[in-house]
PDB file of N, CA and C in Angstrom:
ATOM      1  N   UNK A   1      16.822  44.466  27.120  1.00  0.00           N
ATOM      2  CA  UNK A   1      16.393  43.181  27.642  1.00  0.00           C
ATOM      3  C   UNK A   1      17.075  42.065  26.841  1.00  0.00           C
ATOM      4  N   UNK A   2      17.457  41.557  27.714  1.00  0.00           N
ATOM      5  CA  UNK A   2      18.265  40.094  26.738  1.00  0.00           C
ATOM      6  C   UNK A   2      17.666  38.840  25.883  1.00  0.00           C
ATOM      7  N   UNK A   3      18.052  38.046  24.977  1.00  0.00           N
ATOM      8  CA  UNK A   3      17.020  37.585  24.001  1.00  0.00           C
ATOM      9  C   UNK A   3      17.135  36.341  24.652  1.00  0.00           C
ATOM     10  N   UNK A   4      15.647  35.856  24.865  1.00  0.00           N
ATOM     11  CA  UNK A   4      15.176  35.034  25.679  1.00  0.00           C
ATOM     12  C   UNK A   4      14.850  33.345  24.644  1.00  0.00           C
ATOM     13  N   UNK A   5      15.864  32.703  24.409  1.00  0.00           N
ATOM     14  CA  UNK A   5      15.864  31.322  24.198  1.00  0.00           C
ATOM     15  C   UNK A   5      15.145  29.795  24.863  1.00  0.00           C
ATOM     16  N   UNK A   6      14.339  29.599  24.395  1.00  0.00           N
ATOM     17  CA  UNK A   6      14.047  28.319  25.139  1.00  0.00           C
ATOM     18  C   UNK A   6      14.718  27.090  24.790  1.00  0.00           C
ATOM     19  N   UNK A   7      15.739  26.993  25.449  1.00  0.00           N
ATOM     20  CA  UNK A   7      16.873  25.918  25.391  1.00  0.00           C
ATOM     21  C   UNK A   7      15.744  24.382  25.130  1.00  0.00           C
ATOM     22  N   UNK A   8      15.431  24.558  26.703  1.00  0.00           N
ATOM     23  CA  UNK A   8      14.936  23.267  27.065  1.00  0.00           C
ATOM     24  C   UNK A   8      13.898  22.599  25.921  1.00  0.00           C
ATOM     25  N   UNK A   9      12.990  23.450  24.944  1.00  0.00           N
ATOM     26  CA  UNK A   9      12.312  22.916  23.816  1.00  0.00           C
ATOM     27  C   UNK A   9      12.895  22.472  22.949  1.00  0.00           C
ATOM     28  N   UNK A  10      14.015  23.303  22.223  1.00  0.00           N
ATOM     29  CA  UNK A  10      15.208  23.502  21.181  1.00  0.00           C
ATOM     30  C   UNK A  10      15.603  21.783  21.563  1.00  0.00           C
ATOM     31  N   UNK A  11      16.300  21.685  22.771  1.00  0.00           N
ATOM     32  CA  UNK A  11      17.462  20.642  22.955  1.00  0.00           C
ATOM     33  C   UNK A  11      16.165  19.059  22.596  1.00  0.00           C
ATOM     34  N   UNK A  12      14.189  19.046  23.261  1.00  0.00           N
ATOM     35  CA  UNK A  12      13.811  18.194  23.268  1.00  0.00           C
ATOM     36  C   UNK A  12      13.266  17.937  21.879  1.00  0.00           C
ATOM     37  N   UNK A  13      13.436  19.153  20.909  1.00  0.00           N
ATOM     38  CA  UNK A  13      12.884  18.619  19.785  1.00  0.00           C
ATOM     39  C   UNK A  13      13.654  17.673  19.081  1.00  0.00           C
ATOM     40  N   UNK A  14      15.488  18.419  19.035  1.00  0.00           N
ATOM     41  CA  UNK A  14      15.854  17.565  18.358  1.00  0.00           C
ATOM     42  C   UNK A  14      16.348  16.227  19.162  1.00  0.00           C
ATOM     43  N   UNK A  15      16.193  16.135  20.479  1.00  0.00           N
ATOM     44  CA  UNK A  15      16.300  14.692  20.764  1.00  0.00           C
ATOM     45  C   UNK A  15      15.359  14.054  19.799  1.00  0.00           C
ATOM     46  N   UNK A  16      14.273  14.448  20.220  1.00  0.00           N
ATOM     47  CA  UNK A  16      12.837  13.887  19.925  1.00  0.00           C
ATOM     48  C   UNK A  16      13.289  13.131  18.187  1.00  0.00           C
ATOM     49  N   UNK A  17      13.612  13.826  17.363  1.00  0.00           N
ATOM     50  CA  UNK A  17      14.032  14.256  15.872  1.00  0.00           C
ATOM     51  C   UNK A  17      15.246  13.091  15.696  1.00  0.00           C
ATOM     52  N   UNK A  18      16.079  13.178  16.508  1.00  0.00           N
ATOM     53  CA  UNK A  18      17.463  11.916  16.912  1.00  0.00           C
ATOM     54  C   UNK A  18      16.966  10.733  17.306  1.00  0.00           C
ATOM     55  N   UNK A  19      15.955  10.605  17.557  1.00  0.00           N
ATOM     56  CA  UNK A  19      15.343   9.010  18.311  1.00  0.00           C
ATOM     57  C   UNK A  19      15.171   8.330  16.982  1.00  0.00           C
ATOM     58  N   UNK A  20      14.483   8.922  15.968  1.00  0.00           N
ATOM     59  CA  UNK A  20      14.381   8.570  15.108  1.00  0.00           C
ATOM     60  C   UNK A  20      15.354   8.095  14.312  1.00  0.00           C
ATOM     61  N   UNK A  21      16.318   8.564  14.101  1.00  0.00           N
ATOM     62  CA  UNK A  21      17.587   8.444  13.414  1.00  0.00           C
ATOM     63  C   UNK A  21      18.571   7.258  13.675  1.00  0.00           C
ATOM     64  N   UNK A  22      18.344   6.447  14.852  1.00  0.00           N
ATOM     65  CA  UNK A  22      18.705   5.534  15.420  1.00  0.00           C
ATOM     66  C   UNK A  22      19.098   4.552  14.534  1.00  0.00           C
ATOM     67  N   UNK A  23      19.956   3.628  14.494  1.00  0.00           N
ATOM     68  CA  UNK A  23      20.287   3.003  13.264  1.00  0.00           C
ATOM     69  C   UNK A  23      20.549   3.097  11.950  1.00  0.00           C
ATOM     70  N   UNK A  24      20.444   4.486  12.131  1.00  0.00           N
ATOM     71  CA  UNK A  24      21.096   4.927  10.826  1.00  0.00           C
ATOM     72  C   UNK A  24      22.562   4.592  10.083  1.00  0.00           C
ATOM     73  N   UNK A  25      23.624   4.530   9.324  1.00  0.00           N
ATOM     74  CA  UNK A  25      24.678   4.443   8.718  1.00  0.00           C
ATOM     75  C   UNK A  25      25.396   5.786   9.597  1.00  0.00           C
ATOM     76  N   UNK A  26      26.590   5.773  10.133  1.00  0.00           N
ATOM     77  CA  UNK A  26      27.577   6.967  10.209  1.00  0.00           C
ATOM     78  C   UNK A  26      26.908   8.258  10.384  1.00  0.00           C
ATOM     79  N   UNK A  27      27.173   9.532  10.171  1.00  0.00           N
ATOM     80  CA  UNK A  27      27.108  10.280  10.812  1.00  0.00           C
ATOM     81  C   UNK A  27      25.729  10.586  10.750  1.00  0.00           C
ATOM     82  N   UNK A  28      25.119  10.231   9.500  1.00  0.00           N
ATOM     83  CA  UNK A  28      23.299   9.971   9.942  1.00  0.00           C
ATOM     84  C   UNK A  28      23.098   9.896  10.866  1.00  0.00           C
ATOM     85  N   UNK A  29      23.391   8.974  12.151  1.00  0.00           N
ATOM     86  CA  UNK A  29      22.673   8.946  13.460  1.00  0.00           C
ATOM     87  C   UNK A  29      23.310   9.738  14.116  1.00  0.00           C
ATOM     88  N   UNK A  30      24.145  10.420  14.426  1.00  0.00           N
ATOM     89  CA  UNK A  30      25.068  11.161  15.091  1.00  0.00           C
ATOM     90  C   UNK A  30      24.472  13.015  15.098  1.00  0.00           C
ATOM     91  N   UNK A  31      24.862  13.635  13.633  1.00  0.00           N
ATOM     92  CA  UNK A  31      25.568  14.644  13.032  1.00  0.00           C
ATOM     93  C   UNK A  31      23.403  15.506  12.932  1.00  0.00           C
ATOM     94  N   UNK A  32      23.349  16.124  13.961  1.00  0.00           N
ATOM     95  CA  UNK A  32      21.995  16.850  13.803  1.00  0.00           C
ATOM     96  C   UNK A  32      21.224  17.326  11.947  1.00  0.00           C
ATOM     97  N   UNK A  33      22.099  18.338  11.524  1.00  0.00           N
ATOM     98  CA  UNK A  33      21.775  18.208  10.346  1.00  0.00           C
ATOM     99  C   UNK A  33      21.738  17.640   9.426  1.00  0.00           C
ATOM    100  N   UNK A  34      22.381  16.736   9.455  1.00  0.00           N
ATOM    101  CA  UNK A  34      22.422  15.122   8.031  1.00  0.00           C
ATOM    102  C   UNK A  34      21.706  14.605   8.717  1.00  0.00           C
ATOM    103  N   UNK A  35      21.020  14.334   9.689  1.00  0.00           N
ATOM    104  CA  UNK A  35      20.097  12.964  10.432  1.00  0.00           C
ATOM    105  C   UNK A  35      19.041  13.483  10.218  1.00  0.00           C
ATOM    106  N   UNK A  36      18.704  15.211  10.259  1.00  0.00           N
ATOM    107  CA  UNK A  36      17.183  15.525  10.580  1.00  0.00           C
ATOM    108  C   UNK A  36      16.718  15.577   8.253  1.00  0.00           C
ATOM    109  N   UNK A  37      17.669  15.755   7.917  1.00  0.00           N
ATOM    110  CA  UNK A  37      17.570  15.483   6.312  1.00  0.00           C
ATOM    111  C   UNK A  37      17.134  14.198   5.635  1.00  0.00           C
ATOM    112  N   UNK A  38      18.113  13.636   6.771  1.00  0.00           N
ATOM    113  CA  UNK A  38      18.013  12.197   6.412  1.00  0.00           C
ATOM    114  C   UNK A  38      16.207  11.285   6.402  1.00  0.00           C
ATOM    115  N   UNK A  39      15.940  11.685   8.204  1.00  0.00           N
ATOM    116  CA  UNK A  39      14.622  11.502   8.561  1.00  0.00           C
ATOM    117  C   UNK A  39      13.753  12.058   7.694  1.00  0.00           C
ATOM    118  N   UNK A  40      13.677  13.410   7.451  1.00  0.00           N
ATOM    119  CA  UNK A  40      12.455  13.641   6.443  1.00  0.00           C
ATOM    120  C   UNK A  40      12.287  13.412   5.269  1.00  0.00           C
ATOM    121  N   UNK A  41      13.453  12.552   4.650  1.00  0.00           N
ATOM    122  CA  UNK A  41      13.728  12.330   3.038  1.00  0.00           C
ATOM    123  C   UNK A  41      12.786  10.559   3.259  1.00  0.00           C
ATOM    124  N   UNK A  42      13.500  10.148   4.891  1.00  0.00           N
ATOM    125  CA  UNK A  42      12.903   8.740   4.779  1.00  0.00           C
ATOM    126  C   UNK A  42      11.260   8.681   5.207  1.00  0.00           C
ATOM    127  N   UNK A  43      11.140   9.816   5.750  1.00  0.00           N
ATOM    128  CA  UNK A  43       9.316  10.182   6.007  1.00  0.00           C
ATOM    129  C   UNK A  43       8.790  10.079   4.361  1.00  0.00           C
ATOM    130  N   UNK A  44       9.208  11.216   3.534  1.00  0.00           N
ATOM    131  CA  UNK A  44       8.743  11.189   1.714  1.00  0.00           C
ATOM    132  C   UNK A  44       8.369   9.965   1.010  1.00  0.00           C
ATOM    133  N   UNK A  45       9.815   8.973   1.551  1.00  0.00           N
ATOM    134  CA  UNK A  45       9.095   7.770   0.768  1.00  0.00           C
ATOM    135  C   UNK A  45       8.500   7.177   1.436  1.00  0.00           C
ATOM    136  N   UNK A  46       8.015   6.789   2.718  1.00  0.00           N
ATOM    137  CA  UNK A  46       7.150   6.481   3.832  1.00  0.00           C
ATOM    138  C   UNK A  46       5.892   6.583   3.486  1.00  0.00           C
ATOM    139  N   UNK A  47       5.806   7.747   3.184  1.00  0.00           N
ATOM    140  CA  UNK A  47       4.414   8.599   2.399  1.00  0.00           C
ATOM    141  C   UNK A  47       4.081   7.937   1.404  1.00  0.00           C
ATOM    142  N   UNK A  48       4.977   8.056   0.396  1.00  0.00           N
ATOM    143  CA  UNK A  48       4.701   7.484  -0.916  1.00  0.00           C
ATOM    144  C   UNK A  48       4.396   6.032  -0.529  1.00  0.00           C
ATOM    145  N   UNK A  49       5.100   5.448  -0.195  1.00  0.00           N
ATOM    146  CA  UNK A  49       5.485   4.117  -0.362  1.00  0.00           C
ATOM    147  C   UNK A  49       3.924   3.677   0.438  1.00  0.00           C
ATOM    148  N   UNK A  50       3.481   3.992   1.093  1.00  0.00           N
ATOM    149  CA  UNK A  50       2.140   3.870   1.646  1.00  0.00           C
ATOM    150  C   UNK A  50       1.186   3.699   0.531  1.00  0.00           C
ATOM    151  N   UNK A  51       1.282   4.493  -0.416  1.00  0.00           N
ATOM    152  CA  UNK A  51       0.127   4.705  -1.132  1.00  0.00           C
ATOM    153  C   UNK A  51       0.554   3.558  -2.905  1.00  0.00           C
ATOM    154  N   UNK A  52       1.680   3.742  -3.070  1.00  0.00           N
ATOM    155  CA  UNK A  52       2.187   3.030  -4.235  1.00  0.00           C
ATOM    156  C   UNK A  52       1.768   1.483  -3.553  1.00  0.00           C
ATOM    157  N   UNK A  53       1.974   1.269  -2.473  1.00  0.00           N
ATOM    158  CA  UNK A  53       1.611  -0.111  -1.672  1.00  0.00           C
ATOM    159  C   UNK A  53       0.004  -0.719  -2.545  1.00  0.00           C
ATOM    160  N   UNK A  54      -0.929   0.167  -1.951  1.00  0.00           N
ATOM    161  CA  UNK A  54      -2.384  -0.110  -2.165  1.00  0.00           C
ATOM    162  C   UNK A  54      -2.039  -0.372  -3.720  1.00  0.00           C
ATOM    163  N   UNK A  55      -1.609   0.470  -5.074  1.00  0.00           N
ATOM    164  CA  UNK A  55      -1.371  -0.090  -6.034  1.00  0.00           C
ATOM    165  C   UNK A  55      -0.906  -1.296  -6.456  1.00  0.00           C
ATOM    166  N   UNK A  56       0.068  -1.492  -5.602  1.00  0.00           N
ATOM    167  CA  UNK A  56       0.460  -2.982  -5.945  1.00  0.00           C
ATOM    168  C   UNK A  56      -0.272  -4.284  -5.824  1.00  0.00           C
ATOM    169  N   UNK A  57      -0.993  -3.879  -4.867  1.00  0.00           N
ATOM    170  CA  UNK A  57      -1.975  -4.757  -4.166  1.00  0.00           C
ATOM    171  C   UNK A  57      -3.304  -5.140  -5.037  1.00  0.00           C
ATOM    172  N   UNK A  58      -3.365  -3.822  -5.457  1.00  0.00           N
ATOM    173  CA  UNK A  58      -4.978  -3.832  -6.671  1.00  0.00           C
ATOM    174  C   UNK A  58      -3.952  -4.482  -7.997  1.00  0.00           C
ATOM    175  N   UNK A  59      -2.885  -4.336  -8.373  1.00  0.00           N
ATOM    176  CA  UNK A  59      -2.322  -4.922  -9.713  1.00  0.00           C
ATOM    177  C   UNK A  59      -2.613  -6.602  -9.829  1.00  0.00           C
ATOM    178  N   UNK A  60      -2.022  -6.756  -8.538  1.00  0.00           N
ATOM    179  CA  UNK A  60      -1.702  -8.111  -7.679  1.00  0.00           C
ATOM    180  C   UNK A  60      -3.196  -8.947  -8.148  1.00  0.00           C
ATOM    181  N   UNK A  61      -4.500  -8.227  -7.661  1.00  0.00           N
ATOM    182  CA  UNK A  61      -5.741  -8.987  -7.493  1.00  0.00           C
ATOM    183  C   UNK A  61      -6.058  -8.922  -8.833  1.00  0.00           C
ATOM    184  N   UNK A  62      -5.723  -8.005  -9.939  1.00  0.00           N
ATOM    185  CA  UNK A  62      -6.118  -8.497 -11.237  1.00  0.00           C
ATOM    186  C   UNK A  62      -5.480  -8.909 -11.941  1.00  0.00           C
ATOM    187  N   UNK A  63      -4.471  -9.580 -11.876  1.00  0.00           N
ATOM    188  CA  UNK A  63      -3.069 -10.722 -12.318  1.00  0.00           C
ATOM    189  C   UNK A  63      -4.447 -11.659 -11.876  1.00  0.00           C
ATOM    190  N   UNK A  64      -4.270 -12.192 -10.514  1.00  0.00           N
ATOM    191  CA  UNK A  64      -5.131 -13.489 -10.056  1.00  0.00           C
ATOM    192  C   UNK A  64      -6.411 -13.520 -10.901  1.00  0.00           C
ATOM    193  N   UNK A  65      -7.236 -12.480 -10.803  1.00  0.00           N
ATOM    194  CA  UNK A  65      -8.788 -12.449 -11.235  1.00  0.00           C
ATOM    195  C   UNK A  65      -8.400 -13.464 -12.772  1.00  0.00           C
ATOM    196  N   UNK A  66      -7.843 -12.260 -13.633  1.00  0.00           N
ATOM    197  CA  UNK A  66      -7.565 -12.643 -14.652  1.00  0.00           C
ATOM    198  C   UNK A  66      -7.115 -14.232 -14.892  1.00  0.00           C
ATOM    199  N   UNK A  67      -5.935 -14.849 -14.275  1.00  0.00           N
ATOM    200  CA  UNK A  67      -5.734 -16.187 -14.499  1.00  0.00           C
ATOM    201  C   UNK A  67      -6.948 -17.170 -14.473  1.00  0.00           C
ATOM    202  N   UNK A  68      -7.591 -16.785 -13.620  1.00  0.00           N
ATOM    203  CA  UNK A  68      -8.942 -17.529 -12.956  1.00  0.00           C
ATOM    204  C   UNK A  68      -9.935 -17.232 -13.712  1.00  0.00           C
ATOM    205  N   UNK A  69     -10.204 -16.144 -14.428  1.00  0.00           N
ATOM    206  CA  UNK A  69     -10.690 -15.920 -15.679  1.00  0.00           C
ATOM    207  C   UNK A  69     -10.465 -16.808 -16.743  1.00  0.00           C
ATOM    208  N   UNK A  70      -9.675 -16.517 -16.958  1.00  0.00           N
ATOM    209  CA  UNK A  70      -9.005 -17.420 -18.173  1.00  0.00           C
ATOM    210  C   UNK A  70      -9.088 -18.648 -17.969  1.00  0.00           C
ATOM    211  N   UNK A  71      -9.232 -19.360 -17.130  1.00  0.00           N
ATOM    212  CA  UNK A  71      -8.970 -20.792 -16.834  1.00  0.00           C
ATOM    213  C   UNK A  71     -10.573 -21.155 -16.832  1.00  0.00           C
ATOM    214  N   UNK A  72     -11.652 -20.277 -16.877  1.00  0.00           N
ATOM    215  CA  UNK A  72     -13.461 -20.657 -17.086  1.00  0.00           C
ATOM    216  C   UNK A  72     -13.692 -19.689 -17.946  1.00  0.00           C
ATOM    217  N   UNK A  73     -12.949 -19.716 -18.719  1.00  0.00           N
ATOM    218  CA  UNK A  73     -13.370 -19.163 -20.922  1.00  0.00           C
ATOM    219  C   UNK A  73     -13.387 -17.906 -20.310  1.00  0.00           C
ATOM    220  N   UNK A  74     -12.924 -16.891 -19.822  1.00  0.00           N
ATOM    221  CA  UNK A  74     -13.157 -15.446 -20.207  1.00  0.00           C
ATOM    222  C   UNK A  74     -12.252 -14.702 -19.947  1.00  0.00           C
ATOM    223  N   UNK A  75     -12.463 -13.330 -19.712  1.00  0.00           N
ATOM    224  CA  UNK A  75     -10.974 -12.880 -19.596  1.00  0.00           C
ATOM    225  C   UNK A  75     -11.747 -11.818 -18.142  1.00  0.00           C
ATOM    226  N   UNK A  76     -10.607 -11.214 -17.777  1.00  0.00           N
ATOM    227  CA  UNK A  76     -10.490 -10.273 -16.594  1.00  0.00           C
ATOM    228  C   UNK A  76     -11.628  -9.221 -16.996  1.00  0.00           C
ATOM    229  N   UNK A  77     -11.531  -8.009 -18.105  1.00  0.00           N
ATOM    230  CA  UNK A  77     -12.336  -7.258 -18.415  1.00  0.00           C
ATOM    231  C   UNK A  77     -13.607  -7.546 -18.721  1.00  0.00           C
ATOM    232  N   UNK A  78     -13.691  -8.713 -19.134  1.00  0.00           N
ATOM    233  CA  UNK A  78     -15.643  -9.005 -19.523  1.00  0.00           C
ATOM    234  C   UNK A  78     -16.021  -9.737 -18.263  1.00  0.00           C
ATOM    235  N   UNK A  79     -15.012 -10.692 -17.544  1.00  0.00           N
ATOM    236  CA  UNK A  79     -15.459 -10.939 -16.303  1.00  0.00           C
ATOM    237  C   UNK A  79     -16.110  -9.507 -15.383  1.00  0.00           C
ATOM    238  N   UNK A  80     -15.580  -8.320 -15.505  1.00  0.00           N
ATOM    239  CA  UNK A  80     -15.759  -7.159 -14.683  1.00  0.00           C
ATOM    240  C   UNK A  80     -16.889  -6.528 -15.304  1.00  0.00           C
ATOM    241  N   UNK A  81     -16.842  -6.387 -16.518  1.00  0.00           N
ATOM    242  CA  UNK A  81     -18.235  -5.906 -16.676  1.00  0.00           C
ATOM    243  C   UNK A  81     -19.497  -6.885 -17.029  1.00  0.00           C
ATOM    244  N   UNK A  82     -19.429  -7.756 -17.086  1.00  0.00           N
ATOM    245  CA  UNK A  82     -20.576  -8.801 -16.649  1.00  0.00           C
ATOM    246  C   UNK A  82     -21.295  -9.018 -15.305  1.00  0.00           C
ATOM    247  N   UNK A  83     -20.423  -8.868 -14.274  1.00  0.00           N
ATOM    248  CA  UNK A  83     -20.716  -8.440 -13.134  1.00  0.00           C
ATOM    249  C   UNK A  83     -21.190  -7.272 -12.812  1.00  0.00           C
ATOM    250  N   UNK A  84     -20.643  -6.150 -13.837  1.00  0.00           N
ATOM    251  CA  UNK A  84     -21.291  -4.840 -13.233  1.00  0.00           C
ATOM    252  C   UNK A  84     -22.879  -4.635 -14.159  1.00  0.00           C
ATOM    253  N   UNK A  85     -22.996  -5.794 -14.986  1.00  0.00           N
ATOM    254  CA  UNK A  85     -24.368  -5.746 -15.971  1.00  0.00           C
ATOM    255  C   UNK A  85     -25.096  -6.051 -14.820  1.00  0.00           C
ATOM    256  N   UNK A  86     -25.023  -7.670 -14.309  1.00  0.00           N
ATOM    257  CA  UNK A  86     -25.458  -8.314 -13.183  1.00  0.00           C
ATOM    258  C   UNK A  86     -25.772  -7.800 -11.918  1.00  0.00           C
ATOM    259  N   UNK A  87     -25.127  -7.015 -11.957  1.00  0.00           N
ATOM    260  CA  UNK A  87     -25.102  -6.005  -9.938  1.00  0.00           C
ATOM    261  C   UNK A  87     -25.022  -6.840  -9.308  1.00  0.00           C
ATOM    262  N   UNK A  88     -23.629  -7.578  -9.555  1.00  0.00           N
ATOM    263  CA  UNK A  88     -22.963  -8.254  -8.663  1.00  0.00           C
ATOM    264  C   UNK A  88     -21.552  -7.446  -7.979  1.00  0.00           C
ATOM    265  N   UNK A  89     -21.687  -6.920  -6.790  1.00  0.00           N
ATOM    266  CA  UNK A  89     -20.692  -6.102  -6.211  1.00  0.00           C
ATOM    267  C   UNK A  89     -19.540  -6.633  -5.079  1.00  0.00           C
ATOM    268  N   UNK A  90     -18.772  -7.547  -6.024  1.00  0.00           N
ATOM    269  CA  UNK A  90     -17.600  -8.053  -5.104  1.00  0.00           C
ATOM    270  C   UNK A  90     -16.280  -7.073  -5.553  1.00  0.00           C
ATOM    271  N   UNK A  91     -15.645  -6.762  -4.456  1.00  0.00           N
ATOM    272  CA  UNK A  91     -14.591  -6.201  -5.029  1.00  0.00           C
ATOM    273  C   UNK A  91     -13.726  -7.151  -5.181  1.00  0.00           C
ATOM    274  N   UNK A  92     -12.489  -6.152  -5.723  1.00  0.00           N
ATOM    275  CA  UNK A  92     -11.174  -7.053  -6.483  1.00  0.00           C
ATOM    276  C   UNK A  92     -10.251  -8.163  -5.303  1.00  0.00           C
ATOM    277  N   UNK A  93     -10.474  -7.698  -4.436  1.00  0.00           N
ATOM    278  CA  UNK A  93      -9.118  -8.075  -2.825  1.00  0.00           C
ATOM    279  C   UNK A  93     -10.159  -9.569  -2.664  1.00  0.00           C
ATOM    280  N   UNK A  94     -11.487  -9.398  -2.095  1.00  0.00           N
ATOM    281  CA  UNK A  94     -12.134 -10.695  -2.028  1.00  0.00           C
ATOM    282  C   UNK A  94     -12.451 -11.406  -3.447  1.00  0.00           C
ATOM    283  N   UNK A  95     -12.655 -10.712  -4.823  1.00  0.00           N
ATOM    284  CA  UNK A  95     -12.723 -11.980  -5.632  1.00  0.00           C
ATOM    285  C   UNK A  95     -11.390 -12.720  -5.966  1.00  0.00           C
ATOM    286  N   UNK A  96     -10.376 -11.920  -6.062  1.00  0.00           N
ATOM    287  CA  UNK A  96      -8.916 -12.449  -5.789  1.00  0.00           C
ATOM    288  C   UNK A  96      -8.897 -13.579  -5.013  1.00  0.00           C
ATOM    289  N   UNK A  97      -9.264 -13.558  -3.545  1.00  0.00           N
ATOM    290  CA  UNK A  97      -9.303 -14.273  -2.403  1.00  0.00           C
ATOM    291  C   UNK A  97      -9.861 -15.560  -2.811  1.00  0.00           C
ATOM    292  N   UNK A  98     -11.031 -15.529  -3.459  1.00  0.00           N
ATOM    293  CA  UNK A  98     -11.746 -16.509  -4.015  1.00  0.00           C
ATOM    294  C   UNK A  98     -11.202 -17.139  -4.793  1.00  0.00           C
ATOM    295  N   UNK A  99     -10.821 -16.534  -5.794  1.00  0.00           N
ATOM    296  CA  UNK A  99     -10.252 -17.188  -6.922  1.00  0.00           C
ATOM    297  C   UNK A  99      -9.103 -18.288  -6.618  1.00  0.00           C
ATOM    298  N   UNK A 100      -8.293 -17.544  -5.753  1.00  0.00           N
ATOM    299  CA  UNK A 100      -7.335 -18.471  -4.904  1.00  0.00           C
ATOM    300  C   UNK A 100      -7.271 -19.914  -4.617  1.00  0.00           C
ATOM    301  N   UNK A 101      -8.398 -19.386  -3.528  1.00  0.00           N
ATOM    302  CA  UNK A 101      -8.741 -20.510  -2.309  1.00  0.00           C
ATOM    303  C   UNK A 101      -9.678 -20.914  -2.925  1.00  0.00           C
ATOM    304  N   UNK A 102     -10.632 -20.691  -3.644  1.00  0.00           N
ATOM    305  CA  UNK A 102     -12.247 -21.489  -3.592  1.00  0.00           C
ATOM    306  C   UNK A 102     -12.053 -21.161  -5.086  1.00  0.00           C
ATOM    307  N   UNK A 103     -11.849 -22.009  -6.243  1.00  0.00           N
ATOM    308  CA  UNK A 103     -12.157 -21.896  -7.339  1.00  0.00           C
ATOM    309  C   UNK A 103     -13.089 -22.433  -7.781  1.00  0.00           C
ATOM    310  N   UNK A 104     -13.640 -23.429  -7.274  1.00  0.00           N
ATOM    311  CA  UNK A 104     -15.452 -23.906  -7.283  1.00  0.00           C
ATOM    312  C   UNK A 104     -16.228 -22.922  -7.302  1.00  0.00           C
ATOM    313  N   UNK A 105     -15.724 -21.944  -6.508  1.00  0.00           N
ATOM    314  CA  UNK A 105     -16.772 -20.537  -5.726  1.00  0.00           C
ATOM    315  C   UNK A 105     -16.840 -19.972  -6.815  1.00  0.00           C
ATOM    316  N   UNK A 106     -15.018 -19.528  -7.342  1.00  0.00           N
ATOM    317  CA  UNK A 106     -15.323 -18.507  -8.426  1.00  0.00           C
ATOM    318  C   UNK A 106     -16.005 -18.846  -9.897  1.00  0.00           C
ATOM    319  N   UNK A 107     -16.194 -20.732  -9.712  1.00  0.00           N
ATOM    320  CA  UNK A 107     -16.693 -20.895 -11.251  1.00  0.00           C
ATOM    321  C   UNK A 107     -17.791 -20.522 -11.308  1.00  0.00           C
ATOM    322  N   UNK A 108     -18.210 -20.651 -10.195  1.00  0.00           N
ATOM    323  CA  UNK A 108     -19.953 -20.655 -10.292  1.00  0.00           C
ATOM    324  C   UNK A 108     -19.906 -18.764 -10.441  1.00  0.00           C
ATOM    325  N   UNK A 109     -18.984 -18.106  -9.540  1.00  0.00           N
ATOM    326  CA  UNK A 109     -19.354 -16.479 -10.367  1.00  0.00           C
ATOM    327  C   UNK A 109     -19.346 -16.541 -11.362  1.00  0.00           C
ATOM    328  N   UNK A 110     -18.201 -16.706 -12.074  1.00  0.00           N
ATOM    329  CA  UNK A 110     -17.984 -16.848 -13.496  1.00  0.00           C
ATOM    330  C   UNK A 110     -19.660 -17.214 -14.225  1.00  0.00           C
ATOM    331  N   UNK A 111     -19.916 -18.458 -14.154  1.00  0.00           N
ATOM    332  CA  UNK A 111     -21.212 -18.559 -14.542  1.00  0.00           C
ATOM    333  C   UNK A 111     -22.220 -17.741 -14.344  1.00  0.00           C
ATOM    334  N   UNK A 112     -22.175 -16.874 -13.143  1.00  0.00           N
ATOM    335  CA  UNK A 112     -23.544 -16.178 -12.678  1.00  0.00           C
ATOM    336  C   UNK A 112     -23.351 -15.094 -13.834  1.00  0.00           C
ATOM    337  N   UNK A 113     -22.141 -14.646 -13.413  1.00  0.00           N
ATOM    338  CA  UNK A 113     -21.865 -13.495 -14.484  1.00  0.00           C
ATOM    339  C   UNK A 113     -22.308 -13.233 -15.676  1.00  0.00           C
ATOM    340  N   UNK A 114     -22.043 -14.564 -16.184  1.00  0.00           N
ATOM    341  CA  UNK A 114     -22.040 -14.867 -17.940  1.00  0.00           C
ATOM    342  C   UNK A 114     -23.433 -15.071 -18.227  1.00  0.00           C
ATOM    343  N   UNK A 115     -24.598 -16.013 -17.659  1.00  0.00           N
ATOM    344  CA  UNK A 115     -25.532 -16.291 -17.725  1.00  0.00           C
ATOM    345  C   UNK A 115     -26.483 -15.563 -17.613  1.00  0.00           C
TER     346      UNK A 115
END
């Protein structure tokens, strides 16, 4: 019995696999095996880069906290645990936000905190 190939899947995966590759540099978009290498090397940091993102983002809000700290006598770390004495539960992305835009807002945390 003869060995039975399914072309028609074979040929739509790697279209499917080539769509992606689109704009690539030279034979990257072209050349099946350098493009499908190419794609899953750029999926890896995709991945990563997703998650190193959220890090940057939390670094980001305690740079701000901190300045805004500092600027109503205290610093970033006793600001954080004064709040967590207090059971005051703002996270970092909205007190950031605050600190920003509404620094009236955040003095008066600052104070709640401390007091």
């Amino acid at each position: 019995m003869p060995r039975s190939r399914n072309k028609v899947a074979s040929r739509n995966r790697r279209r499917r696999m080539m769509k992606h590759a689109k704009g690539y540099w030279g034979l990257r978009s072209h050349v099946w095996t350098i493009a499908k290498n190419h794609i899953e090397k750029g999926w890896e940091h995709a991945y990563r880069g997703r998650r190193l993102k959220k890090r940057q983002y939390r670094r980001l809000w305690i740079v701000r906290i901190n300045a805004a700290a500092r600027l109503n006598g205290t610093t970033y770390s006793r600001l954080i645990g004064d709040m967590n004495k207090k059971g005051l539960d703002i996270n970092r992305k909205i007190l950031a936000n605050i600190a920003v835009n509404q620094p009236e807002v955040f003095a008066k945390i600052v104070e709640h905190a401390k007091g």
